[in-house]
Protein backbone atom coordinates (compact mmCIF):
# COMPACT_ATOMS: atom_id res chain seq x y z
CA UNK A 1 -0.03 79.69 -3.56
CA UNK A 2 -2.83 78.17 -1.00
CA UNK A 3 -2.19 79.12 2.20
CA UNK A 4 -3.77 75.69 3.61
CA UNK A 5 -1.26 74.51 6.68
CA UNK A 6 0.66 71.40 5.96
CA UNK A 7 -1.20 69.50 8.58
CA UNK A 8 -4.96 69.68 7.41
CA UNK A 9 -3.40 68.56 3.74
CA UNK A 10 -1.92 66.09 5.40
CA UNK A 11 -4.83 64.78 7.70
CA UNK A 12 -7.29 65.37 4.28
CA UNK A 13 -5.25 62.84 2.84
CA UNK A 14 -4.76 60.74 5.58
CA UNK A 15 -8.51 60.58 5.62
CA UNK A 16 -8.99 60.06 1.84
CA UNK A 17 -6.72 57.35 2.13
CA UNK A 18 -8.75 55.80 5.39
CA UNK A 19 -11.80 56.23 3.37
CA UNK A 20 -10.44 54.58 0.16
CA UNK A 21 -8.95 51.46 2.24
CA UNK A 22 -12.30 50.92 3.75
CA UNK A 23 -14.00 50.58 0.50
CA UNK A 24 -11.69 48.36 -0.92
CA UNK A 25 -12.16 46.18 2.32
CA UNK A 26 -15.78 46.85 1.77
CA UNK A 27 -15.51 45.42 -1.44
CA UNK A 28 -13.54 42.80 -0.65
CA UNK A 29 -15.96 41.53 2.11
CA UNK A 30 -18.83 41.43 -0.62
CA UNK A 31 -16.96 39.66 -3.09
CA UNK A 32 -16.69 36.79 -0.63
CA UNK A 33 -19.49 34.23 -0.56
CA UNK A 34 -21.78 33.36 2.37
CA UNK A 35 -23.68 30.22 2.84
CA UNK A 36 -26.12 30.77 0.36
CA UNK A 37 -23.86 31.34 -1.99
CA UNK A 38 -21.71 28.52 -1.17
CA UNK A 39 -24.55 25.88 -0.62
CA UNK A 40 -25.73 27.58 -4.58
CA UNK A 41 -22.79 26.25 -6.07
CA UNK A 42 -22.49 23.10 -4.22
CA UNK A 43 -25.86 22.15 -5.49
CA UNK A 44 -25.52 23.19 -8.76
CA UNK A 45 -22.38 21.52 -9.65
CA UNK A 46 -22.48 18.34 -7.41
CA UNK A 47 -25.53 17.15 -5.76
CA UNK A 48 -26.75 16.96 -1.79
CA UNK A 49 -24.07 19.48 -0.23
CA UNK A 50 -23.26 18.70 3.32
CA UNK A 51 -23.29 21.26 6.02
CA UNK A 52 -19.07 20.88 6.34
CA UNK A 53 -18.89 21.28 2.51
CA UNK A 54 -20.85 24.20 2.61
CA UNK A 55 -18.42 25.89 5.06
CA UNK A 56 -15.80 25.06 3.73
CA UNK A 57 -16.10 27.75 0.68
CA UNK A 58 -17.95 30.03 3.05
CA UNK A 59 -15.50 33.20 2.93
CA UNK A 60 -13.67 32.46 -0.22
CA UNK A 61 -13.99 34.79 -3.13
CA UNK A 62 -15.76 33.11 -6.11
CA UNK A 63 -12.65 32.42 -7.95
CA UNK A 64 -10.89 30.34 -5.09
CA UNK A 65 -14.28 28.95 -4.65
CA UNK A 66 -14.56 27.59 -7.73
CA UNK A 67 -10.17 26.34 -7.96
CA UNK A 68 -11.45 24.16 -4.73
CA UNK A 69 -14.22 22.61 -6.53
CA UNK A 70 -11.67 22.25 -9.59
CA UNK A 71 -9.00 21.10 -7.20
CA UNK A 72 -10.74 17.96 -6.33
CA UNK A 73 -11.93 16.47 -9.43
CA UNK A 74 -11.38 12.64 -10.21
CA UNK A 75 -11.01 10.56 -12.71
CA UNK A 76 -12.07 7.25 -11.07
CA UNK A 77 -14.28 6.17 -8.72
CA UNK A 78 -13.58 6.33 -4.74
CA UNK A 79 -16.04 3.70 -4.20
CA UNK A 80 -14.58 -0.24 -5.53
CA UNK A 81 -16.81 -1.43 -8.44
CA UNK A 82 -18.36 -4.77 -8.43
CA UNK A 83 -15.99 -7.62 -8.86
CA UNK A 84 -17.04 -8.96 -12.05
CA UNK A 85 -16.74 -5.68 -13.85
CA UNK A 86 -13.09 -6.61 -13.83
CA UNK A 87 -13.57 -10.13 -15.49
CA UNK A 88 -14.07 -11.01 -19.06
CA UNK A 89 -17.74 -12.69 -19.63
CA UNK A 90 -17.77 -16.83 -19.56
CA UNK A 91 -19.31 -18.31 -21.98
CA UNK A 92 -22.52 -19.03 -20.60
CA UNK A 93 -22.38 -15.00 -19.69
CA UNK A 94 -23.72 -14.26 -23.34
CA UNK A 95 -27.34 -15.75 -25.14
CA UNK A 96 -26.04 -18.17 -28.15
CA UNK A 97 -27.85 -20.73 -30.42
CA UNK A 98 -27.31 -23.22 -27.96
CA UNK A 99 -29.10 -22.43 -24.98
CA UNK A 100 -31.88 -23.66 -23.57
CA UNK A 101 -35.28 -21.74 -22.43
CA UNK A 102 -33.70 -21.93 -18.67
CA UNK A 103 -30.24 -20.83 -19.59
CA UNK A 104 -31.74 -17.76 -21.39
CA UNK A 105 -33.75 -17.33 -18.12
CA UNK A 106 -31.06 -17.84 -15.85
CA UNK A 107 -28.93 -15.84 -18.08
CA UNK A 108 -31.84 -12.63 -17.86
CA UNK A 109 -31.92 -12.84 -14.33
CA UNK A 110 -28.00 -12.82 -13.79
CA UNK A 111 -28.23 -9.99 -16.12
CA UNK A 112 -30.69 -7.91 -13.54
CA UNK A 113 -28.95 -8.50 -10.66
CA UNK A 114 -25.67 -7.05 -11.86
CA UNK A 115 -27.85 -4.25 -13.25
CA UNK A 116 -29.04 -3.52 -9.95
CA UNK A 117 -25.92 -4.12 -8.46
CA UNK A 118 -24.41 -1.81 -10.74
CA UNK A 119 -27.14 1.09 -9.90
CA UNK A 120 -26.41 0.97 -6.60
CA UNK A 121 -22.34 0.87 -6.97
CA UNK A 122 -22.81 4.17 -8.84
CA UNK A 123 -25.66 5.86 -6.65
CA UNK A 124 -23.20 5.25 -3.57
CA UNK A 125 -20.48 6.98 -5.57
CA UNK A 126 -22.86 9.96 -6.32
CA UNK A 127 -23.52 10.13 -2.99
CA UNK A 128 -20.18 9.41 -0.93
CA UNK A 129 -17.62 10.94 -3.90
CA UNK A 130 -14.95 13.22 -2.64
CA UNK A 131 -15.62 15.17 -5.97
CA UNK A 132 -19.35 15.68 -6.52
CA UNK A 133 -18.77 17.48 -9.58
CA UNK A 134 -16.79 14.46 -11.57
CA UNK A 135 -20.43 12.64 -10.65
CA UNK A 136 -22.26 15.21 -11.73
CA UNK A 137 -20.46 15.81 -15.01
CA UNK A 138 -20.17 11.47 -15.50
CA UNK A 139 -24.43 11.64 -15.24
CA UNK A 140 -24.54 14.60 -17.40
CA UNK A 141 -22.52 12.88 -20.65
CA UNK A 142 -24.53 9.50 -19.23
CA UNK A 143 -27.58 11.83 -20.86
CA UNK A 144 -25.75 13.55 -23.48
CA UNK A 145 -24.97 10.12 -25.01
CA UNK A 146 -28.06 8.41 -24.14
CA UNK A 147 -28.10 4.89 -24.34
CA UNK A 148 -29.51 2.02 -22.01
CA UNK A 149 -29.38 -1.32 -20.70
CA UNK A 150 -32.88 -2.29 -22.66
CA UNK A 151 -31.07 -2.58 -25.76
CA UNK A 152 -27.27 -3.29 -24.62
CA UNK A 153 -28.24 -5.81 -22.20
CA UNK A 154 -24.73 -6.23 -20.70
CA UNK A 155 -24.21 -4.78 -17.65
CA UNK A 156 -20.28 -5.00 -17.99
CA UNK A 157 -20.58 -2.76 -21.40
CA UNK A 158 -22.51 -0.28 -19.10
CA UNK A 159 -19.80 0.09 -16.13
CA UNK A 160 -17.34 0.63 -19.56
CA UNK A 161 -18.71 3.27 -20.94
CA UNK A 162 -19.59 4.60 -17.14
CA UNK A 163 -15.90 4.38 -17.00
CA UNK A 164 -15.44 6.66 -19.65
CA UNK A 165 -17.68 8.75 -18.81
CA UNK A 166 -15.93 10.00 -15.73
CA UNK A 167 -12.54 9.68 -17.16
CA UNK A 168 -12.88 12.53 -19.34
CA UNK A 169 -15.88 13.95 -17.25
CA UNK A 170 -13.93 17.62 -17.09
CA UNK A 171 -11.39 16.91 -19.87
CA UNK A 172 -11.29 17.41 -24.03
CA UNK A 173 -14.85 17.25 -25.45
CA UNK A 174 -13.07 15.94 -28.60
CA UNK A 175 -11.20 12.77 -27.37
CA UNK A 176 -14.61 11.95 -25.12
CA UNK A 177 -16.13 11.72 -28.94
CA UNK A 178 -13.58 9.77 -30.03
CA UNK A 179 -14.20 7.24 -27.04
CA UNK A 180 -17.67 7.43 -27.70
CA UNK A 181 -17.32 6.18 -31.33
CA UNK A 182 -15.69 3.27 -30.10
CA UNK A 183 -17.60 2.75 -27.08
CA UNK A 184 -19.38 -1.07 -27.53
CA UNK A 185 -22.28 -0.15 -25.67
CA UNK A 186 -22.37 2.88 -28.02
CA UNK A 187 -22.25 0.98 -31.32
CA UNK A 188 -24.95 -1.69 -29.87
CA UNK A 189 -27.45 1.11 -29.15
CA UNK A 190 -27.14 2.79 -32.20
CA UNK A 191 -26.38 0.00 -34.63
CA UNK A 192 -22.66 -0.10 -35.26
CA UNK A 193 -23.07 -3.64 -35.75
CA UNK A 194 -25.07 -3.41 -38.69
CA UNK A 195 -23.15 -1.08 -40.65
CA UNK A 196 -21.46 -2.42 -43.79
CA UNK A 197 -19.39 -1.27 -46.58
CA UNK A 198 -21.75 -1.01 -49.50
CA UNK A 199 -24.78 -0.53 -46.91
CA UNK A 200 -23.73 1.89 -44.47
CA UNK A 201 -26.15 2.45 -41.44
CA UNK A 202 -26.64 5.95 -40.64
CA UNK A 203 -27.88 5.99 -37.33
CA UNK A 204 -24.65 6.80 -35.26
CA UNK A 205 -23.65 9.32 -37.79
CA UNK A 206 -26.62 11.25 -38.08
CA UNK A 207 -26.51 10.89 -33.97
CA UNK A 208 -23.70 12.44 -33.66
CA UNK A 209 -24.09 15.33 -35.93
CA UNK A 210 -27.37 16.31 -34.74
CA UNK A 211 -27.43 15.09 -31.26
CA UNK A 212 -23.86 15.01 -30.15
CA UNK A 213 -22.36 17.71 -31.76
CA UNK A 214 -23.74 20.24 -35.01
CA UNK A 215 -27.45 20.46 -33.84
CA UNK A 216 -30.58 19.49 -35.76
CA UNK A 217 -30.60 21.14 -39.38
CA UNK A 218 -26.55 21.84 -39.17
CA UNK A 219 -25.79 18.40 -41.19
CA UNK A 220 -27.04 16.99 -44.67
CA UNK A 221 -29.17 14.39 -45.39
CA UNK A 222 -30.03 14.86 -48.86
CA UNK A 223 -27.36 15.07 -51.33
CA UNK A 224 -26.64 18.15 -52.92
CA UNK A 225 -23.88 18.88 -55.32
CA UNK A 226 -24.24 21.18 -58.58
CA UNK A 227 -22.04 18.37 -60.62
CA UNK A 228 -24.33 15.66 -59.86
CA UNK A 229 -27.65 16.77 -57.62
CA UNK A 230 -28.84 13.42 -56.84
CA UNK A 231 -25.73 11.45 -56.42
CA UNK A 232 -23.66 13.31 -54.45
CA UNK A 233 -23.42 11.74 -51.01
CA UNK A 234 -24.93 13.98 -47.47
CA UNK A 235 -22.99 14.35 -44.92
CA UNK A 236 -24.79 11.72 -42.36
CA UNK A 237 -24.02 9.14 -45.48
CA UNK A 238 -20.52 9.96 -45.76
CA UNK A 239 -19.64 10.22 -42.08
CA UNK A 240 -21.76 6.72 -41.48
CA UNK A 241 -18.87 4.98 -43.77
CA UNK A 242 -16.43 6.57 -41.82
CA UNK A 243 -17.11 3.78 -39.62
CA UNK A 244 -17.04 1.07 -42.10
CA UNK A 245 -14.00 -0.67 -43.27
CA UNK A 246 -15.19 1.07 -46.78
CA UNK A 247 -13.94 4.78 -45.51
């Protein structure tokens, strides 16, 4: 029908398919990620990035970037803890009725130094960790679920829910919340003691929903109910007895 010899349609396609090869390798070669790139991600889901860890990704498409990261998570520590987070508290470990001015005092400064101790355990494993992003994750649910040593004031209930943190650092957000609720240092910060059947205390509950979880305004406070408008328990009531032996 054409009269086109066999050989240009052949070296027309030979070409086309030269052509089509080098943009796919093309392609290829900007999908992978330089040092920028790699030293971008590094930071952003770990911390200080060394120059070794940086090359390391360099040439790897995003995807097998990211697996490596992925690859190397934890779930506990590389560096050991202090000894005594492995030991149960002694008696003169806790303030009681019975203790003098200079126990208390003794007891404080005890306190401190396993604070600091406990600082610098974890600032070494931020900054020595085989997995940078277990780290950063554990710091990021450390803020998520604020609490502190101000109002805990037991260093041992802070390595604990430390612990916790980067056991399910990358895992189900639900059975983190679960730990959570039982966490001690968790239900000393926001008054777990102090909530009783017949007086419930709201303040975990109404942290949860609109810190932890739902978001401010997603909850109830105020009862509502078109059987009984102003008895009808809210929400932050009823889940506050949830924790009570009430529920």
């Amino acid at each position: 029908m054409f009269n086109v010899p066999l050989v240009r349609v052949l070296s027309v396609f030979a070409a086309l398919c030269a052509l089509l090869a080098c943009m796919v390798a093309r392609a290829e070669t900007a999908a992978r990620i330089d040092v920028d790139d790699a030293r971008h991600l590094l930071v952003r889901t770990g911390f200080g990035p060394t120059l070794a860890e940086v090359q390391a990704l360099v040439g790897r498409s995003r995807e097998e970037a990211v697996d490596a990261i992925l690859a190397g998570a934890r779930s506990t520590p590389s560096v050991v803890p202090p000894a005594w987070t492995a030991t149960l508290p002694g008696p003169d470990e806790r303030p009681h009725p019975g203790m003098t001015a200079e126990e208390r005092k003794a007891l404080r400064a005890r306190q401190r130094g396993a604070l600091i101790e406990l600082r610098g355990w974890w600032l070494t494993e931020m900054r020595t960790t085989p997995s940078p992003l277990t780290e950063r994750m554990t710091l990021f649910w450390h803020g998520h679920f604020a609490t502190g040593v101000q109002k805990v004031r037991d260093p041992r209930l802070m390595y604990i829910q430390n612990a916790l943190f980067r056991r399910e650092a990358l895992g189900n957000f639900a059975r983190l919340l679960h730990g959570v609720a039982r966490d001690p240092a968790m239900l000393i910060w926001l008054d777990g003691g102090r909530n009783r059947a017949g007086a419930p205390n709201e303040n975990f509950a109404r942290e949860v929903m609109e810190l932890f979880t739902l978001g401010e305004g997603r909850y109830t406070q105020v009862a509502r109910s078109p059987a009984s408008p102003s008895t009808a328990p809210a929400s932050a009531r009823c889940s506050a007895r949830v924790f009570t032996t009430a529920a």
